[in-house]
N, C-alpha and C. Protein backbone atom coordinates (compact mmCIF):
# COMPACT_ATOMS: atom_id res chain seq x y z
N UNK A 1 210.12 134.83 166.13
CA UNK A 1 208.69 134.79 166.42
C UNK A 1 207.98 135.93 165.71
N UNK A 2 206.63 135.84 165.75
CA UNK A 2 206.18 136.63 164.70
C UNK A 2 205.63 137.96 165.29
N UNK A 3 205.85 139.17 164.88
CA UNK A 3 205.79 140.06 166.04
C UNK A 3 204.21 141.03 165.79
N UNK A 4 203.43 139.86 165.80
CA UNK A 4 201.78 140.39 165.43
C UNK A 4 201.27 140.72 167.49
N UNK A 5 200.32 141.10 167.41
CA UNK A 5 199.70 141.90 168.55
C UNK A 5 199.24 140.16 169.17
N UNK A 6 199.01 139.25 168.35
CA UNK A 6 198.36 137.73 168.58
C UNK A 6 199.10 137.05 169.52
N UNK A 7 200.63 137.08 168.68
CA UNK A 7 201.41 136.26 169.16
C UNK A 7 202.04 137.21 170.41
N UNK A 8 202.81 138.27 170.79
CA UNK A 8 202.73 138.87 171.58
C UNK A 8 201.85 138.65 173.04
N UNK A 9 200.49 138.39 173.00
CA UNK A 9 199.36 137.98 174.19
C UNK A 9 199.64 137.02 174.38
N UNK A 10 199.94 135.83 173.21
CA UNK A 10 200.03 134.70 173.65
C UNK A 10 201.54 134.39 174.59
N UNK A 11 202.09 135.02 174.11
CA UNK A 11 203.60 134.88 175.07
C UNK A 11 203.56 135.44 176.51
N UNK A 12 203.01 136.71 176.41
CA UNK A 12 202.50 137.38 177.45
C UNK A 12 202.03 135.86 178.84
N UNK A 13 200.65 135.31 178.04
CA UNK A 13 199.77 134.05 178.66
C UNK A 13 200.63 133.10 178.86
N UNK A 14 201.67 132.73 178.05
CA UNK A 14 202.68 131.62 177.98
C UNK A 14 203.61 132.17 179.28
N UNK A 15 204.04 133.23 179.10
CA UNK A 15 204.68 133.76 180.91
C UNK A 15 204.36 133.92 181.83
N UNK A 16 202.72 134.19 182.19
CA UNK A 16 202.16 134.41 182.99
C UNK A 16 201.70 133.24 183.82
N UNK A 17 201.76 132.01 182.78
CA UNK A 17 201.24 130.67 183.58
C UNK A 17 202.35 130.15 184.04
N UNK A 18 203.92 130.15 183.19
CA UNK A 18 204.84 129.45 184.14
C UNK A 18 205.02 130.14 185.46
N UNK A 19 205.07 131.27 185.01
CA UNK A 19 205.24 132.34 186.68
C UNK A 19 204.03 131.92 187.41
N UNK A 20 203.12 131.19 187.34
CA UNK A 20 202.20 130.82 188.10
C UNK A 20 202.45 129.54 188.62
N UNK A 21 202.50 128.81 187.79
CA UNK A 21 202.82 127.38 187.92
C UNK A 21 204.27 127.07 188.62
N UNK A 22 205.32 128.04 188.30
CA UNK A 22 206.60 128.16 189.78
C UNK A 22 206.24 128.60 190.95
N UNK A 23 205.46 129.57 191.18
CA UNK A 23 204.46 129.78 192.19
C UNK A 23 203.83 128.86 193.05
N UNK A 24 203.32 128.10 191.86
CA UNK A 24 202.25 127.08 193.07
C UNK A 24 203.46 126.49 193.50
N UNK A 25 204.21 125.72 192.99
CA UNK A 25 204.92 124.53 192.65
C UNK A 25 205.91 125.00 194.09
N UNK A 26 206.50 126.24 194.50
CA UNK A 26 206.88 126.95 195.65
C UNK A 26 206.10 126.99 196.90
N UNK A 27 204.83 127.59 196.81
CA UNK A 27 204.15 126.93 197.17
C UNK A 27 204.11 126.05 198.11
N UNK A 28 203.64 125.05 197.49
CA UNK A 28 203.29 123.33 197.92
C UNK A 28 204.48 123.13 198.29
N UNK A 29 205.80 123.51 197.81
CA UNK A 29 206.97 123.04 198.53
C UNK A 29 207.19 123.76 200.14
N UNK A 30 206.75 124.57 199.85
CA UNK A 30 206.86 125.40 201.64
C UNK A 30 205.88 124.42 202.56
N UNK A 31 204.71 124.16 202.06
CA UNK A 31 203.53 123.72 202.64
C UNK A 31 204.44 122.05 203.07
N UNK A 32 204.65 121.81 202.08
CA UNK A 32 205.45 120.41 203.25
C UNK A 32 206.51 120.31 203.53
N UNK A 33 207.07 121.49 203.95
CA UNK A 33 208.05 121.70 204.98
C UNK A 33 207.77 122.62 206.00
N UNK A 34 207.78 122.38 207.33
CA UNK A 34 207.55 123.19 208.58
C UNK A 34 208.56 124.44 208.36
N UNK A 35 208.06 125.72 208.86
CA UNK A 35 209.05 126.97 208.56
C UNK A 35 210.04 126.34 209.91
N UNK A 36 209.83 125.85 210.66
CA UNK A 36 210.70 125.47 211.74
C UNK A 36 211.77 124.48 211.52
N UNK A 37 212.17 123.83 209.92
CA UNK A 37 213.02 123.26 209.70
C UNK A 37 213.93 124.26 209.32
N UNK A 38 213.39 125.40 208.55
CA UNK A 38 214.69 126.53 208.22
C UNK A 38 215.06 126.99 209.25
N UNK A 39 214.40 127.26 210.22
CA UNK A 39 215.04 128.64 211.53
C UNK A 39 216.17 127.79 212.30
């Protein structure tokens, strides 16, 4: 990859949204499951 200050942000943005998007995606998976099925 090309190691300009450009591409760098953009990877930065490119990590920052999957770590977001596993987030939600965690999330919404808690949300339809009752915490009272784990305990």
């Amino acid at each position: 990859m090309e190691n300009s200050p450009t591409a760098q942000i953009e990877f930065k943005k490119l990590v920052h949204f999957a770590k977001f998007k596993k987030l939600r995606s965690a999330m919404s998976f808690l949300n339809c499951y009752p915490f009272g099925k784990f305990g």
